[in-house]
N, C-alpha and C. Protein backbone atom coordinates (compact mmCIF):
# COMPACT_ATOMS: atom_id res chain seq x y z
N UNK A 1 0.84 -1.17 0.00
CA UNK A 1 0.00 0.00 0.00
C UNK A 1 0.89 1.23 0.00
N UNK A 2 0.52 2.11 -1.02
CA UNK A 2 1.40 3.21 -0.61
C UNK A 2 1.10 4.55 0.03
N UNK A 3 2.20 5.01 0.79
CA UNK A 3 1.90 6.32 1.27
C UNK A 3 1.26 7.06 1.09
N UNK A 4 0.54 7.72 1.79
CA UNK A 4 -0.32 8.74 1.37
C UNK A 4 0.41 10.27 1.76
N UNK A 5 -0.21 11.09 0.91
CA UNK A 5 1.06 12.54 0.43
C UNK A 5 0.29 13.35 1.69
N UNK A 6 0.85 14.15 2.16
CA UNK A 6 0.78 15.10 3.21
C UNK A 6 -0.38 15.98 2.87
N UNK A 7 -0.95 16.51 3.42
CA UNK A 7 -2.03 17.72 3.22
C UNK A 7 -1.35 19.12 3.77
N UNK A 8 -0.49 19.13 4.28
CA UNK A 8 0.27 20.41 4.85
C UNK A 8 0.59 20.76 3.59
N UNK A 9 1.08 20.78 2.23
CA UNK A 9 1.61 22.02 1.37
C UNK A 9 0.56 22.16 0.54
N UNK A 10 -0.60 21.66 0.25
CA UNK A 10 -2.23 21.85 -0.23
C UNK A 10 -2.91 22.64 0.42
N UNK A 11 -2.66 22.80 1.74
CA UNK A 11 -3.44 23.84 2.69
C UNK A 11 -2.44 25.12 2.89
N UNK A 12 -1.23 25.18 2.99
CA UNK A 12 -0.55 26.27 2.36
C UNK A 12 -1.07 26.70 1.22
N UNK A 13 -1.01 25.86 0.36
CA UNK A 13 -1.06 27.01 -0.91
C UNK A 13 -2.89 27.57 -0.78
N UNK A 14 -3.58 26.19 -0.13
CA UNK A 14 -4.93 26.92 -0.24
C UNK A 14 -5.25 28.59 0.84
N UNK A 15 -4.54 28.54 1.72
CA UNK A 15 -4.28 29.69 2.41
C UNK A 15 -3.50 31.13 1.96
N UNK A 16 -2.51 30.69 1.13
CA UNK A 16 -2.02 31.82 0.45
C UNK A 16 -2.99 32.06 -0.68
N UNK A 17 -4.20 31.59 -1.61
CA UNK A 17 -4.75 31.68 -2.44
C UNK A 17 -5.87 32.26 -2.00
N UNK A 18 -6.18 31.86 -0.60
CA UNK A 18 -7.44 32.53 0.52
C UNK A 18 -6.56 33.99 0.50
N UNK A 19 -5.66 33.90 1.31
CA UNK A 19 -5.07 35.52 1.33
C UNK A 19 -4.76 36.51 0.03
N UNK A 20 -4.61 36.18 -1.00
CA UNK A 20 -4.26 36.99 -2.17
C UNK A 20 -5.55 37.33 -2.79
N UNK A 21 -6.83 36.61 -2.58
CA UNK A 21 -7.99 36.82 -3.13
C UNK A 21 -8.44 37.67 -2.21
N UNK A 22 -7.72 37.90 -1.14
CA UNK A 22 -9.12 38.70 0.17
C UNK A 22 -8.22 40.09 0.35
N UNK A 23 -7.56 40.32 -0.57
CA UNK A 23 -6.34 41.57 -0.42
C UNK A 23 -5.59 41.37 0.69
N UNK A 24 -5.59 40.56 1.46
CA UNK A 24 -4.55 40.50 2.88
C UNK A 24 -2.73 39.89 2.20
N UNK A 25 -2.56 40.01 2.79
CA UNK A 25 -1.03 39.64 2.86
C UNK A 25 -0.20 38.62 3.49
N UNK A 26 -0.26 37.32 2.43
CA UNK A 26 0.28 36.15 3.25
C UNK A 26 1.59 36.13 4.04
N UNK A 27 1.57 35.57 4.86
CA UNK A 27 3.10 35.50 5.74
C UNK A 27 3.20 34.07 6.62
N UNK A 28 4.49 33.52 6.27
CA UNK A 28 4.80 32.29 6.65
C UNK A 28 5.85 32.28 7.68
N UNK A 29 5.29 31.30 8.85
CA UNK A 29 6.40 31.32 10.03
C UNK A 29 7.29 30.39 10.03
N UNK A 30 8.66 30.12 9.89
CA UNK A 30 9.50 29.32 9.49
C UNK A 30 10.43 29.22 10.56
N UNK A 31 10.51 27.82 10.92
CA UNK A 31 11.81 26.87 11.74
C UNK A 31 12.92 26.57 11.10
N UNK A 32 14.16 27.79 11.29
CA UNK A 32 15.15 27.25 10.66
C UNK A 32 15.99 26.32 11.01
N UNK A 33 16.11 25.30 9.95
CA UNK A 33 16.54 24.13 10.37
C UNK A 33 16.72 23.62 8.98
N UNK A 34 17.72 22.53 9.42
CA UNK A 34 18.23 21.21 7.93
C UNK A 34 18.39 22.43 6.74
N UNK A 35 17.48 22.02 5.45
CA UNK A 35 17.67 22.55 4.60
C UNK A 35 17.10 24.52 3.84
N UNK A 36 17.09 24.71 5.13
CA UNK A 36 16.13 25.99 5.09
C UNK A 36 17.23 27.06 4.64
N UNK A 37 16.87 27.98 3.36
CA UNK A 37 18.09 28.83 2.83
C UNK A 37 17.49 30.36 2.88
N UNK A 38 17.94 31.16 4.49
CA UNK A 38 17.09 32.49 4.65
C UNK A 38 18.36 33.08 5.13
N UNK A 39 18.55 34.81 4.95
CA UNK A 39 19.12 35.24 5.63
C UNK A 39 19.17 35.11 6.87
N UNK A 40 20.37 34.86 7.35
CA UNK A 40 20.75 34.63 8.86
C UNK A 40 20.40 36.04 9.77
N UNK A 41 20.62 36.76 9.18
CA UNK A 41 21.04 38.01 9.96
C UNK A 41 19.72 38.40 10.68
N UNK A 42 18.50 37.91 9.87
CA UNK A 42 16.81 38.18 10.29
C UNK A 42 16.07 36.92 10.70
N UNK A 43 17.24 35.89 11.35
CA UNK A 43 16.47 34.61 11.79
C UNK A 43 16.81 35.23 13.65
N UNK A 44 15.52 35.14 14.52
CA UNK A 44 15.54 35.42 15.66
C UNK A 44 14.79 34.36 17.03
N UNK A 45 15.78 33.50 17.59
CA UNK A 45 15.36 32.67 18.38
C UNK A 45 15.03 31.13 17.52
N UNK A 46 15.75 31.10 16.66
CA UNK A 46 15.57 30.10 15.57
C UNK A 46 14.65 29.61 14.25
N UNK A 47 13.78 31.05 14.44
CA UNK A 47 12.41 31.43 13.63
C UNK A 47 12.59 32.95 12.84
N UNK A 48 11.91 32.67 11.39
CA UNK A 48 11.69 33.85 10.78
C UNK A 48 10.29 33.87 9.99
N UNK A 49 10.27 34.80 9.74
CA UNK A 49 9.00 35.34 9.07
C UNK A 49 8.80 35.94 7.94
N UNK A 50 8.39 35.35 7.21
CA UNK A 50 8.96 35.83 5.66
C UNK A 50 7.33 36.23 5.03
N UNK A 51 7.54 37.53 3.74
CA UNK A 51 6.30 37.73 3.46
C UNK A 51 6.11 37.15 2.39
N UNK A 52 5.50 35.97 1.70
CA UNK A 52 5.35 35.70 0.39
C UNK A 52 4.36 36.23 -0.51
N UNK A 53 3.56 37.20 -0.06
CA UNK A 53 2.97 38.15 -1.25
C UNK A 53 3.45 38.23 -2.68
N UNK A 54 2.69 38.11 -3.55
CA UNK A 54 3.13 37.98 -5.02
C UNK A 54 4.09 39.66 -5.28
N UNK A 55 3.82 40.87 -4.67
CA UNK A 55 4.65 42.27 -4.24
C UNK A 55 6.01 41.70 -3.75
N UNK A 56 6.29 40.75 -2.98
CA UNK A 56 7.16 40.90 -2.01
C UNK A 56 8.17 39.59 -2.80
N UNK A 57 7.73 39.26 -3.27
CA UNK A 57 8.17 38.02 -4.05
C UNK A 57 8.54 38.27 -5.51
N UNK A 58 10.01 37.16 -5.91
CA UNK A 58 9.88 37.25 -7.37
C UNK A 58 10.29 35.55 -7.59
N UNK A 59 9.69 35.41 -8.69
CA UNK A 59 9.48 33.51 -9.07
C UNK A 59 9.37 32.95 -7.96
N UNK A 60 8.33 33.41 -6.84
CA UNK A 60 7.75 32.06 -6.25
C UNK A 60 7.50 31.22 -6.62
N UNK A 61 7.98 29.94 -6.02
CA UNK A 61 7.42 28.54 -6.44
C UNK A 61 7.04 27.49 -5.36
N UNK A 62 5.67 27.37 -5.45
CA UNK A 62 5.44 26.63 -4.33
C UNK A 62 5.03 24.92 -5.20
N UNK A 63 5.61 24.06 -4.36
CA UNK A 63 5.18 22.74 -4.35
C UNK A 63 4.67 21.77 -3.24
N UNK A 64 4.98 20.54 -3.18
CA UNK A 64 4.67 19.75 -2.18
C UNK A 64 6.26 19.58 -1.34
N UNK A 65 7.02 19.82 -1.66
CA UNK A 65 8.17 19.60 -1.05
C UNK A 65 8.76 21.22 -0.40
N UNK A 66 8.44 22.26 -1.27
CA UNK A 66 9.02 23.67 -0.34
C UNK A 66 8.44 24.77 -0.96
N UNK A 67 8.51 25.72 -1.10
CA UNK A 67 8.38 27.21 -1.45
C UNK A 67 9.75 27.89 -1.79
N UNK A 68 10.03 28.23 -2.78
CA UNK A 68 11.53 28.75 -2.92
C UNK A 68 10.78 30.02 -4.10
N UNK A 69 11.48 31.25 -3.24
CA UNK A 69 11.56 32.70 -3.94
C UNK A 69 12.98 33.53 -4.36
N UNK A 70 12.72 34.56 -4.77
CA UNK A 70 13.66 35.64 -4.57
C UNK A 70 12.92 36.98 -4.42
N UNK A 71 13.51 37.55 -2.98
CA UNK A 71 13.16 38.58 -1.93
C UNK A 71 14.37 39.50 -1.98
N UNK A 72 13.91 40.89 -1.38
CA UNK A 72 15.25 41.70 -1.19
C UNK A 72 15.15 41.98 -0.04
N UNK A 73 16.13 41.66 0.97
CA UNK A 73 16.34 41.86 2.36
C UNK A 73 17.57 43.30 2.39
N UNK A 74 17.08 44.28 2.82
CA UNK A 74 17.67 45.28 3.46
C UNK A 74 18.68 45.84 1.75
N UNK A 75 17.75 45.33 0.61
CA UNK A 75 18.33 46.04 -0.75
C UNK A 75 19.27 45.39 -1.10
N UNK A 76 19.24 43.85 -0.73
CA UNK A 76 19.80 43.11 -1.59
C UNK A 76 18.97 42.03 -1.11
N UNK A 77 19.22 41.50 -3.22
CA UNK A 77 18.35 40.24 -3.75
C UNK A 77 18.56 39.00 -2.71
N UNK A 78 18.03 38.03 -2.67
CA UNK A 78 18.29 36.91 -1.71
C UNK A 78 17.60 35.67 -2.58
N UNK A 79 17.67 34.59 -2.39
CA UNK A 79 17.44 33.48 -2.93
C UNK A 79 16.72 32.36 -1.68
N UNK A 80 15.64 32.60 -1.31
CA UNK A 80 15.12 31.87 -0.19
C UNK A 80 14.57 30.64 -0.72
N UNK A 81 14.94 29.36 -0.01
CA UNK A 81 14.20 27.84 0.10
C UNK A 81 13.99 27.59 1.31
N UNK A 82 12.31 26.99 1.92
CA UNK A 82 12.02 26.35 2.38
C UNK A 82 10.90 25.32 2.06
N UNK A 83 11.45 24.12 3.31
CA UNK A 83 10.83 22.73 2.51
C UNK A 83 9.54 23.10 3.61
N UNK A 84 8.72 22.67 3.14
CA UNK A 84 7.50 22.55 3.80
C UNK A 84 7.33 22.05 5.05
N UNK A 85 8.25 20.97 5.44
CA UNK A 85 8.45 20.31 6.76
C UNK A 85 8.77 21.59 7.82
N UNK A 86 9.24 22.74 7.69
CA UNK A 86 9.81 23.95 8.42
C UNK A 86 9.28 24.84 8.24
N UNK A 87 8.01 24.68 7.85
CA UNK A 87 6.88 25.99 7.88
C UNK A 87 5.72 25.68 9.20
N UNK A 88 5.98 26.72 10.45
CA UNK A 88 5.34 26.27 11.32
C UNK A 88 3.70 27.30 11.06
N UNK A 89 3.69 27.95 10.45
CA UNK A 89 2.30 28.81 9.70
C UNK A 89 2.32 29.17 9.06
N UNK A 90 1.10 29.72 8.34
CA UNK A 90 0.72 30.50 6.98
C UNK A 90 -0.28 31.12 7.86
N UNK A 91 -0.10 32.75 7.57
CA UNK A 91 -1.28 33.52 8.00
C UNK A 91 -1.81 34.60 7.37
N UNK A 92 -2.40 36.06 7.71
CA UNK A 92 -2.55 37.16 6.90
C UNK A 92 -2.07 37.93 7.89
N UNK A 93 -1.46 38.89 7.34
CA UNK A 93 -0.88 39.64 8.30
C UNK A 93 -1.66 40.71 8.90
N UNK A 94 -2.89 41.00 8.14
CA UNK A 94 -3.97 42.15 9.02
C UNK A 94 -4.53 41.79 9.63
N UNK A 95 -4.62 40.30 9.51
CA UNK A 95 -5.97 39.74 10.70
C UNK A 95 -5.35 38.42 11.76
N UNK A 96 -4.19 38.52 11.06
CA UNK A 96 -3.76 36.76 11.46
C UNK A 96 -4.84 35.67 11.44
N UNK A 97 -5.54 35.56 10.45
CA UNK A 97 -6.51 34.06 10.34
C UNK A 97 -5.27 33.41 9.56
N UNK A 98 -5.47 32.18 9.88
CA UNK A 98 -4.18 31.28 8.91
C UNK A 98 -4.44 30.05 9.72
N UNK A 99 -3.49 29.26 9.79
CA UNK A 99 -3.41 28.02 10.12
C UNK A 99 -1.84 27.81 10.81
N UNK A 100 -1.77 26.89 12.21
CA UNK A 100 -0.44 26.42 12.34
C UNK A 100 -0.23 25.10 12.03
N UNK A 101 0.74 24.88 12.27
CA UNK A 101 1.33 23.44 12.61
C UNK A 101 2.44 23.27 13.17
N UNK A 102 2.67 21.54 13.15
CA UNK A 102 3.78 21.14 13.97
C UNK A 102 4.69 21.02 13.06
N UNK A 103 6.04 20.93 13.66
CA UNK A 103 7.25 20.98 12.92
C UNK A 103 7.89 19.76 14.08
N UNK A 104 8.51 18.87 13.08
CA UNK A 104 9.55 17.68 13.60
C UNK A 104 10.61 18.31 13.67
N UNK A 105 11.63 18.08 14.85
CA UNK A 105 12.86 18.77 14.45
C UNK A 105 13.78 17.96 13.61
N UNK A 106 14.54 18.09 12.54
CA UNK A 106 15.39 17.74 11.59
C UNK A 106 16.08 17.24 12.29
N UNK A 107 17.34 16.13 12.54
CA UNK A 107 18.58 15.92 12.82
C UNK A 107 19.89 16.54 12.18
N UNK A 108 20.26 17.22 12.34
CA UNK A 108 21.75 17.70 11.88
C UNK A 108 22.69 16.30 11.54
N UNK A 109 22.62 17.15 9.80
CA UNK A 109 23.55 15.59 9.13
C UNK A 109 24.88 16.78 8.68
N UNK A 110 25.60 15.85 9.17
CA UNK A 110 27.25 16.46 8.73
C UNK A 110 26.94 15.46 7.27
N UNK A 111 28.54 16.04 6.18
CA UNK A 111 28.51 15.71 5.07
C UNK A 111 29.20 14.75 5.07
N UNK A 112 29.97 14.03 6.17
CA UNK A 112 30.25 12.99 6.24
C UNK A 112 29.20 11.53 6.05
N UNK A 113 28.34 12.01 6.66
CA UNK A 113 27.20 10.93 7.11
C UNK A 113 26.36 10.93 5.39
N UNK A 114 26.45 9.52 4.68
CA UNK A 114 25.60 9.51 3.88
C UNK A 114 24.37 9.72 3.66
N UNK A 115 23.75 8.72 4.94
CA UNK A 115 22.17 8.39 5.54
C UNK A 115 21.57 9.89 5.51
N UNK A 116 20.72 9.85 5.53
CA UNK A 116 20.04 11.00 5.79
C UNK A 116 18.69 10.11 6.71
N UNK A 117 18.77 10.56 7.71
CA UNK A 117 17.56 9.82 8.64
C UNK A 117 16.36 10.12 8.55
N UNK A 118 15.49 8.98 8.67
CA UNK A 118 13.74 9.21 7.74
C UNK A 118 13.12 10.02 9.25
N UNK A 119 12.53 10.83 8.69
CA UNK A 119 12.04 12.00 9.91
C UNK A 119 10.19 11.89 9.78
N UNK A 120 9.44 11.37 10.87
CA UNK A 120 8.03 11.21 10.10
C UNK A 120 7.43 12.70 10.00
N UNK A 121 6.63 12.74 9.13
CA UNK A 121 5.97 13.89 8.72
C UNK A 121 5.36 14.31 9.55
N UNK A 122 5.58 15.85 9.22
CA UNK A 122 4.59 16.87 10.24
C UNK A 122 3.43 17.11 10.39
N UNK A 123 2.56 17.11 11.26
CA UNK A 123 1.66 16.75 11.52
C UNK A 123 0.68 18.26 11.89
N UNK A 124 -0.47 18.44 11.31
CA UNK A 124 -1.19 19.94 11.28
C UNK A 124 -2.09 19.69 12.81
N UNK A 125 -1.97 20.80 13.37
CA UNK A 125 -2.34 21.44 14.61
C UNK A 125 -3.28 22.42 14.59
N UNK A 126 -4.60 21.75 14.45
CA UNK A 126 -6.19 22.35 14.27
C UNK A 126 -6.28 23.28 16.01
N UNK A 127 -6.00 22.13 16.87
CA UNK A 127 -6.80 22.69 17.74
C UNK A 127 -6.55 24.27 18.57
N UNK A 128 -7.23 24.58 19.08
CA UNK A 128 -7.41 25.88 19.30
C UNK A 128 -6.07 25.67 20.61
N UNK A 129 -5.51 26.78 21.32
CA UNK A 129 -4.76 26.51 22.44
C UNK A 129 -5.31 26.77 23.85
N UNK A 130 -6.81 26.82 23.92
CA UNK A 130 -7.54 26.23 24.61
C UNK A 130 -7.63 24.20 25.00
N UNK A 131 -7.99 24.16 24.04
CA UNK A 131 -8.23 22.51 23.37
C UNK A 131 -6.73 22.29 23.55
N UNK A 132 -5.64 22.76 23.22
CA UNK A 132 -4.44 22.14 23.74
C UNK A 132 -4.26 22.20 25.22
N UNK A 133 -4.48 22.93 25.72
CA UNK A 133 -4.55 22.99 27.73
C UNK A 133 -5.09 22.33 27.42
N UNK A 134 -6.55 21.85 27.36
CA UNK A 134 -7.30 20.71 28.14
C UNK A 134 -7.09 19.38 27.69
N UNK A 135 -5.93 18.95 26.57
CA UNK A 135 -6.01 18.14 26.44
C UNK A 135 -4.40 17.58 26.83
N UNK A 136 -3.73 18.38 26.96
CA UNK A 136 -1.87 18.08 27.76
C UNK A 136 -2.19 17.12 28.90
N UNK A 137 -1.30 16.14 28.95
CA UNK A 137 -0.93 15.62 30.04
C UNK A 137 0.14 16.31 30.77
N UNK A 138 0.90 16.59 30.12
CA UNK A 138 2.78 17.21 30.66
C UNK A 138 2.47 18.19 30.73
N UNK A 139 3.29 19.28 31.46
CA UNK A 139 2.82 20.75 32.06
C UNK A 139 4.16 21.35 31.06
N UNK A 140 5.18 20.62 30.45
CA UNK A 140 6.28 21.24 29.75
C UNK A 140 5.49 20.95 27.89
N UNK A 141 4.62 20.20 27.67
CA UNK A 141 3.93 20.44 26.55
C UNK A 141 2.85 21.48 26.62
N UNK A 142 2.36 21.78 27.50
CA UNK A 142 1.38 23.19 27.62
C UNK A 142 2.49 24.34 27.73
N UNK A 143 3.69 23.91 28.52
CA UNK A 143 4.47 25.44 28.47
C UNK A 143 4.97 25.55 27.07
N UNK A 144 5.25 24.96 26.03
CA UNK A 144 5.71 25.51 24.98
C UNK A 144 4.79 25.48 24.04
N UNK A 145 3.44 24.73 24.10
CA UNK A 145 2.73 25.32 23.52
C UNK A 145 1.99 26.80 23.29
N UNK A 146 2.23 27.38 24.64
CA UNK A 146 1.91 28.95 25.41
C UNK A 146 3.01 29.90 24.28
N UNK A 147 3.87 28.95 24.41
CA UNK A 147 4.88 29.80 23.75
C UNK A 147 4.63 30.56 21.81
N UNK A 148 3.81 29.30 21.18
CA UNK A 148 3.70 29.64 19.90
C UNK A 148 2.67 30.81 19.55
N UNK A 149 2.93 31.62 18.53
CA UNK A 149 2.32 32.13 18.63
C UNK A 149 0.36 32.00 18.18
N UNK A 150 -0.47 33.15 18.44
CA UNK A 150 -1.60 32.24 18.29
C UNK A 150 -2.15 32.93 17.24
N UNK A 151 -2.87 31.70 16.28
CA UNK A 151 -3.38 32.45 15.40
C UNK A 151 -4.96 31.81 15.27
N UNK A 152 -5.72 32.45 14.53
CA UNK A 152 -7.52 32.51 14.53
C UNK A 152 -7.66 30.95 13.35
N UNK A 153 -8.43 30.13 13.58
CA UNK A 153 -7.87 28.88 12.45
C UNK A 153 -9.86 29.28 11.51
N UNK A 154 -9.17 28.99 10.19
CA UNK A 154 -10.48 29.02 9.57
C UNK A 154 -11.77 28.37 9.48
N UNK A 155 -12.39 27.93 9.48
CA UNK A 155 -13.29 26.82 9.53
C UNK A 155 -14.21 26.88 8.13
């Protein structure tokens, strides 16, 4: 039987297609990690925030595997990739309705190491962070859940 394909980069793009039709302004929250290619200088606490607006963007390309643009950070061009596995939201930036999710953390592969270790897929995070309190067992999974930020989920 084979795998079945993720719904996390189908609901991205259906969210950035929700935001570009409603005049808002998509923006994606990103875990840098493994293969993620963003200026360093604007990654803060291991997260950045990038605007992918069709304005803010040139040859976006979104697929099932990443989103890769070219942006100008501080007046110079940049060449950004991220894989979809390291997108912890898609939102609008006037209202924040969007969607989160979970992010697996990557293992750090030196170029020594052939393997590249199978990481299971990330998994989308509907519930409200209400519904996450009441449903934690561990008091250190409610504390870092507190931590993300919150956004309004669509229905």
């Amino acid at each position: 039987m084979s795998e079945v394909a993720s719904t996390k980069p189908y609901l991205i793009r259906a969210l950035y297609e929700w935001c570009t039709d409603n005049g808002y302004t998509p923006h994606i929250a990103v875990k840098v990690q493994g293969q993620v290619r963003v200026p360093r200088e604007f990654v803060r606490n291991g997260d950045i925030v990038l605007n992918i607006a069709f304005t803010a963007t040139n040859d976006l390309h979104m697929d099932n595997v990443a989103i890769a643009f070219k942006a100008r950070f501080g007046g110079v061009s940049r060449e950004i990739y991220v894989p979809v596995s390291a997108i912890t939201a898609i939102y609008a930036s006037e209202n924040g309705q969007g969607m989160a999710f979970d992010v697996i953390e990557e293992l750090a592969v030196s170029e020594e190491t052939a393997e590249v270790p199978a990481k299971p897929a990330a998994s989308i995070s509907l519930a409200t962070s209400k519904d996450a309190e009441a449903s934690s067992d561990r008091p250190d999974e409610l504390a870092e859940k507190r931590k993300k930020p919150s956004l309004t989920i669509i229905k």
